[in-house]
Each structure stands twice: as structure tokens, then as C-alpha cells.
Protein backbone atom coordinates (compact mmCIF):
# COMPACT_ATOMS: atom_id res chain seq x y z
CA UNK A 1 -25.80 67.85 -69.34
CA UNK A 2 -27.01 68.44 -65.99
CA UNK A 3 -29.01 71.63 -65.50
CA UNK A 4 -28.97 73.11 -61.70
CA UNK A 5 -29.99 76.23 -60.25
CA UNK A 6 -28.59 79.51 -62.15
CA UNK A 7 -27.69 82.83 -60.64
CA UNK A 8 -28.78 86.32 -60.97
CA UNK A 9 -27.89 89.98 -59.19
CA UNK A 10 -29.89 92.76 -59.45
CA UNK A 11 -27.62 94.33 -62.49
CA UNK A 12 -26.92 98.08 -62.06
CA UNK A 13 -28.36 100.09 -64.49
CA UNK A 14 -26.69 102.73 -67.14
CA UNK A 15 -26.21 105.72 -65.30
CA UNK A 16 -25.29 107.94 -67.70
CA UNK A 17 -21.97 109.66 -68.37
CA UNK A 18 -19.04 109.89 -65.51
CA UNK A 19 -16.50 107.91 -64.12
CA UNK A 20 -17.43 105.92 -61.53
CA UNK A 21 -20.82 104.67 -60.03
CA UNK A 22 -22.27 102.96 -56.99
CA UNK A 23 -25.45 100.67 -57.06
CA UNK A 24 -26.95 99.19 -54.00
CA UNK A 25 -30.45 96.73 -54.37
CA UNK A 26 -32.65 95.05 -51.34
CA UNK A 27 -34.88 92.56 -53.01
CA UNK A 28 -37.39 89.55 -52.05
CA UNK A 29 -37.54 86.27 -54.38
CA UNK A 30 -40.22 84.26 -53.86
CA UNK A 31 -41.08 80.64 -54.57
CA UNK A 32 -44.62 80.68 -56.16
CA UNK A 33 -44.81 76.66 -56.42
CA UNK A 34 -43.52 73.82 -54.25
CA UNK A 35 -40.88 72.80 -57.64
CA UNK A 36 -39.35 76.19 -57.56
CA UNK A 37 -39.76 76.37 -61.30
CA UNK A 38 -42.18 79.74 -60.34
CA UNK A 39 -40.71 82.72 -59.12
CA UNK A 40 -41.38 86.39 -57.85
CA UNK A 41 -38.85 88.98 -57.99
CA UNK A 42 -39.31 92.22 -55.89
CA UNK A 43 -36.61 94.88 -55.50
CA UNK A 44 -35.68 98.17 -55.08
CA UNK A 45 -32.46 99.48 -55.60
CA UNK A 46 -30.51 102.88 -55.33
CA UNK A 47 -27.90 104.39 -57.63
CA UNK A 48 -25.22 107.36 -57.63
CA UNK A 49 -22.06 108.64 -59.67
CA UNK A 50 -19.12 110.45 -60.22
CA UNK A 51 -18.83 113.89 -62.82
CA UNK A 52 -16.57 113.16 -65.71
CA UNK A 53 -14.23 115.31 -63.87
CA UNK A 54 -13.99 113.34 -60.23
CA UNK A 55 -13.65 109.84 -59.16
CA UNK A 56 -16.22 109.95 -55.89
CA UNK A 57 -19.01 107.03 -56.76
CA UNK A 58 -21.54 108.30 -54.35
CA UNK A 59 -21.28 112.15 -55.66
CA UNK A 60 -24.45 112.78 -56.85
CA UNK A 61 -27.75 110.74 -56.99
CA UNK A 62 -28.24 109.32 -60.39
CA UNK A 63 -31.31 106.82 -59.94
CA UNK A 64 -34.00 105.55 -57.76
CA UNK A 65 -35.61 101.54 -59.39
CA UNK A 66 -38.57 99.73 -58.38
CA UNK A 67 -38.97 96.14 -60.05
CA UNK A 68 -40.77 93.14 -60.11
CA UNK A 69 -40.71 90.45 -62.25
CA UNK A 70 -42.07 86.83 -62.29
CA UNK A 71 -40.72 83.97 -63.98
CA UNK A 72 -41.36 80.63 -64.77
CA UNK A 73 -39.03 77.78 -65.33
CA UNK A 74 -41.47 75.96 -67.76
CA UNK A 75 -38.47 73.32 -69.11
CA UNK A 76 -35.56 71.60 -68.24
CA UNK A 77 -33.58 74.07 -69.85
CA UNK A 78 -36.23 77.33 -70.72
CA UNK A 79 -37.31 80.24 -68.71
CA UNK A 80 -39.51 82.80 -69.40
CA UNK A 81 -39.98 86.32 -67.12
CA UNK A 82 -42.42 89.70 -67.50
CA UNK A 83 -42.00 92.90 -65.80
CA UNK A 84 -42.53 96.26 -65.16
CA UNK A 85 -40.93 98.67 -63.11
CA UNK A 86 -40.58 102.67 -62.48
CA UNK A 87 -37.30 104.77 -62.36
CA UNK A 88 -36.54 108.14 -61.39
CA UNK A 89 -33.48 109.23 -63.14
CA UNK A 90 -31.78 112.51 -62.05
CA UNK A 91 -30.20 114.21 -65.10
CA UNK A 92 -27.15 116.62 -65.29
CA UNK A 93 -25.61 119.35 -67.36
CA UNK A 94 -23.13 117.76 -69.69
CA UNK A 95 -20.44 120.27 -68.95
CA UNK A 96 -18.95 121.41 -65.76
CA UNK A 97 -19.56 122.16 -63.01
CA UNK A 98 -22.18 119.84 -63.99
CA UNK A 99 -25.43 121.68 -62.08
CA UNK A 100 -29.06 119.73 -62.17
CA UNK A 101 -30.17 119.86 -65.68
CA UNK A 102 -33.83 121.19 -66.60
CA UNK A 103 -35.37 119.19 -66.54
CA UNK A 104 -33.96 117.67 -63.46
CA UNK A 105 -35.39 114.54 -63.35
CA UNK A 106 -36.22 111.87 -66.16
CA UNK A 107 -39.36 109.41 -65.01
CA UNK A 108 -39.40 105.91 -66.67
CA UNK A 109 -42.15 103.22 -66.78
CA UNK A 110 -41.02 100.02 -68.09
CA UNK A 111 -42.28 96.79 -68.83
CA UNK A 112 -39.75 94.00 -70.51
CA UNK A 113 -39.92 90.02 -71.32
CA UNK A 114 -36.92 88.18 -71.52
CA UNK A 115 -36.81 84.03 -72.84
CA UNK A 116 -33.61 82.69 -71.40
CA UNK A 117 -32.25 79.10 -72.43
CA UNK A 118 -30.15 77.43 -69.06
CA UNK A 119 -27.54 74.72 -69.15
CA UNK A 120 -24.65 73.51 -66.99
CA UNK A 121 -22.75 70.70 -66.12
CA UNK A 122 -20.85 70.27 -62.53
CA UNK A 123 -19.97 73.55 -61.60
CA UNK A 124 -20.68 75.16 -64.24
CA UNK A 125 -23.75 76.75 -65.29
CA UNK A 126 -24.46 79.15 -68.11
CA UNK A 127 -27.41 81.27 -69.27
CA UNK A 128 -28.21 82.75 -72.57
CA UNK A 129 -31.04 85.68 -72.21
CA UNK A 130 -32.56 87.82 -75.44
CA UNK A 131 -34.69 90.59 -73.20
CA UNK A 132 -37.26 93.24 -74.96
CA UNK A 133 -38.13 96.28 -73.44
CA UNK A 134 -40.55 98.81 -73.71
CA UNK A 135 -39.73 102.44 -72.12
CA UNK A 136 -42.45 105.04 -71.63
CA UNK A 137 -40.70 108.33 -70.58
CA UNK A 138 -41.32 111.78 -68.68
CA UNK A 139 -41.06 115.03 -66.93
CA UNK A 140 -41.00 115.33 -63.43
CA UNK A 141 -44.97 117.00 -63.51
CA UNK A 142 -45.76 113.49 -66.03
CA UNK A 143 -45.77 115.79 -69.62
CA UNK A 144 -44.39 114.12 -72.14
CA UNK A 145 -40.57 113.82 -72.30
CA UNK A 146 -38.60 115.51 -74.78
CA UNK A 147 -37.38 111.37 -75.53
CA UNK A 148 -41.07 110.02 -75.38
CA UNK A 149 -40.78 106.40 -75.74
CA UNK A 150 -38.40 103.66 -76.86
CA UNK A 151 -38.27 100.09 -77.60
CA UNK A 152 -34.61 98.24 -76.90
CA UNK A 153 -33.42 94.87 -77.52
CA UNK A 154 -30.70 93.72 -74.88
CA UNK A 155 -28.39 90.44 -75.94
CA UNK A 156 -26.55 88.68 -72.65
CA UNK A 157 -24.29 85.56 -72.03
CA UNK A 158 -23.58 84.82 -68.36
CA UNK A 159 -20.98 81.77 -66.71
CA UNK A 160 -22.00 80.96 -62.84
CA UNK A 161 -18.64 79.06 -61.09
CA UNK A 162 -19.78 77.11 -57.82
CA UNK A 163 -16.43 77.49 -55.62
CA UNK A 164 -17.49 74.48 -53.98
CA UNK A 165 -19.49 71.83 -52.78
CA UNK A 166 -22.27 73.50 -50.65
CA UNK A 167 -23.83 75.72 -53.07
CA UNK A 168 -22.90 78.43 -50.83
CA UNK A 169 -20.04 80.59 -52.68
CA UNK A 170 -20.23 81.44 -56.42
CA UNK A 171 -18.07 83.79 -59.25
CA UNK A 172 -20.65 84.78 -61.54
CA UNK A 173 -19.42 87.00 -64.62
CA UNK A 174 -21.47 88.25 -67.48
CA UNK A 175 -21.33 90.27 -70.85
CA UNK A 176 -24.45 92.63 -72.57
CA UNK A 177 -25.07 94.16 -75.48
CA UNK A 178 -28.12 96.71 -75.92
CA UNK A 179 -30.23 97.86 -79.11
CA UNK A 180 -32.53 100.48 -79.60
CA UNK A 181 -34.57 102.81 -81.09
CA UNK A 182 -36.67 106.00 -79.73
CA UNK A 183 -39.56 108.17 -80.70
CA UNK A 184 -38.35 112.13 -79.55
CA UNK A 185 -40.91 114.42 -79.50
CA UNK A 186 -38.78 117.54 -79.57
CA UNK A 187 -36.96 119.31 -81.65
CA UNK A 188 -38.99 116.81 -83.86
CA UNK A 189 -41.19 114.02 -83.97
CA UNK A 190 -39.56 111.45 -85.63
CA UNK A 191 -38.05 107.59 -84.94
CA UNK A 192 -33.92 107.53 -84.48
CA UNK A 193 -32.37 104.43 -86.24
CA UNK A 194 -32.34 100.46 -84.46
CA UNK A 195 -28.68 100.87 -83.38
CA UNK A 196 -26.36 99.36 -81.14
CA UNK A 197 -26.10 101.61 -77.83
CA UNK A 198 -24.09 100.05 -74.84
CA UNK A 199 -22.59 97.22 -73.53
CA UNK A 200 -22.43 96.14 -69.74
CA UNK A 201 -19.77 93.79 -68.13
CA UNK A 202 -20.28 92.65 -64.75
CA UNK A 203 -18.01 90.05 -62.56
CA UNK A 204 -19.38 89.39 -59.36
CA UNK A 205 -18.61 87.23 -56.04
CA UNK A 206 -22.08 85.57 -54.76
CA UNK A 207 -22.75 84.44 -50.81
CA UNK A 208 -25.58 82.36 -50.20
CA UNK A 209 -25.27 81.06 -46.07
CA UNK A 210 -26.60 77.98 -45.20
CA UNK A 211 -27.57 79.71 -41.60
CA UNK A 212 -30.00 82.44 -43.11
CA UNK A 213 -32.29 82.80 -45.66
CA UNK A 214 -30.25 85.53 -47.31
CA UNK A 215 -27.60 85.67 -50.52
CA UNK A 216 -24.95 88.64 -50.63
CA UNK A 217 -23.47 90.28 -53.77
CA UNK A 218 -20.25 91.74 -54.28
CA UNK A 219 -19.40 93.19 -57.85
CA UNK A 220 -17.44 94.72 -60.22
CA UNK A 221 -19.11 96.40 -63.57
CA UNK A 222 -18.35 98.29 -66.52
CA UNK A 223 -20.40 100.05 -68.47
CA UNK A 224 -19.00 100.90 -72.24
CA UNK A 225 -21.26 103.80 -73.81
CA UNK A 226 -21.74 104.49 -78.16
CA UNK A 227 -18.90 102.77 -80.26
CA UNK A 228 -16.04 104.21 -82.49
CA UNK A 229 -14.62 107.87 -81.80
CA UNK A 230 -17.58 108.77 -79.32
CA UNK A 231 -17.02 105.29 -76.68
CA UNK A 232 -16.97 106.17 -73.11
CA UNK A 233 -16.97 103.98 -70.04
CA UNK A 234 -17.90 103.99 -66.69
CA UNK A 235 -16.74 102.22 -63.57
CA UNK A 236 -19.53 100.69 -60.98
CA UNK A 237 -19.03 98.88 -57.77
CA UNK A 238 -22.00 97.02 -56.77
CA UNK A 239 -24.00 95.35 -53.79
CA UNK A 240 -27.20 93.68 -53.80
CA UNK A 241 -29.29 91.70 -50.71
CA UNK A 242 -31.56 88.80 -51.24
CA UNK A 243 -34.30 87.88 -48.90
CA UNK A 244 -35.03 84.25 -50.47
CA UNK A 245 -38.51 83.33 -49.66
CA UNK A 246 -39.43 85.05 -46.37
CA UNK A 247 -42.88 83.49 -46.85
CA UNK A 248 -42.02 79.73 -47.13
CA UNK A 249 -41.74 77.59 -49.76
């Protein structure tokens, strides 16, 4: 087995309920070491949605992320990142004409590890990830959420094709499956049952130009929401920009 360099978009996140959704991201990596095993990761990204009732992905504006993460390629084939990041979440009635909810917006601080083991051979490389995150919710004044915190375990396989020879174009698809449990506040404080939640598909098409130091994004995802009787899905189209180490290497 050879091990080479793996692949990564700035994954939209769950949106919520509707039909389809629209994710854009602008990020910075940045080479912390002269081996590239070290890594910053600095991005913002932008997110809106459909109702359950139209098909229009930019509709309304669904979520605002700001993330960084380092991570540090430690072994041949073991990785190792840390992060935190904030999101403003804009919530909705569940029922048309689906007005701004009260409260209208959801605030999230997160911080997450994920250990990811890497292998490949030729063209092929493929990355196993077990993330853990920790969620700290609320209002839009900072009280505490009605949701106030929750801890979630998310479970992902991903298979990156080089198309070629350069290192330049790349099919990267993926599969995730979620886990959590939450502490609500209101109408009671209690802890809701470790549970299965979500899973997230993603197929993308990956452009990294040999001219400038940028890589470009193009994807396809699918978000499947609760299992059995109560599943719903949602449709996302997806675009993320890389800045690859403005600073040097």
C-alpha cells in the first residue's frame, strides 16, 4: 500500500427540514511544517434552503459557519484534528407558510476531534474518520436554549478517484452516519436516548490547477433525516474554494 495525499470539502451541514439546499464555503489551509503532515484549516461558509413545499435552494437563509481546525498527520497512515467553530442557525415554523420561528435564530458553539486512519494505492485513496462533537446551544440574546447541549458521535467512509496523472482532477464520494444524545432544558430537564439521527451522502468533482494556488468543489449531497416511518431527505448542491497556503510552505 502506498498512502498519498487524501481529499476533503468543506461538507455542508444539516439544514434542517425542506427539499432542497445550497451551501457555499471560502476557506484557507495552511501548511504548519515543511512535511505537510501539519495543517490549519480556516473557513467560513454560507447556507440556504427550500420549504417542504418549494424546490428554490436559495429561499431562505438557513446557516451562517465559522471553523477552524488543525490537524496533524502524525503516521504513515493516522491523522488526528481539533476544532471549534460557531453557527448561527435560522429556524422556521414547521408548517406553512413557514414564517421565522421564535425563537428565530439557534446559536451553536462547537468543538469536535476526529482520529482518521488513511490508505490508498494508485489512484485510489480512502479514509475512515470516527469524529466526536460537543454542541453548546442558544438564544439569539445567549440564554440558554430550550436544546441546551449535546454530545454526537459521527461514523464516515470516504473513496478519493484521481482522474489522472497530474493530481489535478479528482471524484471524491462519501457516506455518514450521526449519533447523539441532548440535554433539553425545557419542557424538562432531562437527557434524550444515544440514538442514531442522520445520515449524509456526498459525491463531489474536485479541481486543483497547477497555475494557482487554489482547489474548486463541485457537489452533489443528500441528507437522509430520523429512520423508519418518520425518514425525510433533503437535496444540497454544493461549492467550496480553497486558498492552499497563501503564506508559503
Amino acid at each position: 500500500m502506498v498512502v498519498v495525499t487524501s481529499y476533503a470539502q468543506f461538507s455542508p451541514p444539516g439544514l434542517g427540514k425542506g427539499k432542497n439546499a445550497s451551501w457555499f464555503a471560502f476557506g484557507i489551509k495552511q501548511a504548519l511544517d515543511t512535511v505537510n503532515k501539519k495543517e490549519s484549516t480556516t473557513y467560513i461558509g454560507i447556507g440556504r434552503k427550500s420549504t417542504q413545499d418549494d424546490t428554490d435552494p436559495f429561499n431562505k437563509m438557513a446557516i451562517l459557519v465559522l471553523n477552524q481546525e488543525f490537524s496533524n498527520r502524525y503516521a504513515k497512515n493516522w491523522q488526528y484534528s481539533y476544532a471549534f467553530s460557531y453557527r448561527r442557525q435560522n429556524e422556521y415554523e414547521s408548517t406553512a407558510p413557514y414564517d421565522v420561528a421564535d425563537p428565530a435564530i439557534k446559536q451553536e458553539f462547537r468543538i469536535y476531534g476526529r482520529y482518521t486512519y488513511l490508505t490508498g494505492t494508485g489512484n485510489l485513496k480512502w479514509k475512515n474518520t470516527f469524529r466526536q462533537e460537543y454542541r453548546k446551544f442558544f438564544n439569539p440574546n445567549f440564554t440558554k436554549s430550550d436544546e441546551d447541549y449535546q454530545f454526537r458521535t459521527r461514523l464516515k467512509t470516504q473513496l478519493n478517484v484521481d482522474l489522472g496523472t497530474q493530481n489535478i482532477h479528482h471524484i471524491i464520494g462519501s457516506a455518514e452516519a450521526l449519533f447523539s444524545t441532548s440535554k433539553i432544558y425545557k419542557p424538562t430537564s432531562e437527557w434524550t436516548k444515544f440514538d442514531y439521527k442522520e445520515s449524509r451522502f456526498g459525491l463531489y468533482y474536485s479541481l486543483t490547477p497547477s497555475e494557482i494556488p487554489f482547489t474548486f468543489d463541485f457537489g452533489y449531497g443528500y441528507n437522509l433525516i430520523g429512520k423508519g416511518s418518520k425518514t425525510s431527505g433533503v437535496n444540497y448542491i454544493a461549492i467550496d474554494v480553497v486558498w492552499n497556503n497563501p503564506f508559503g510552505k
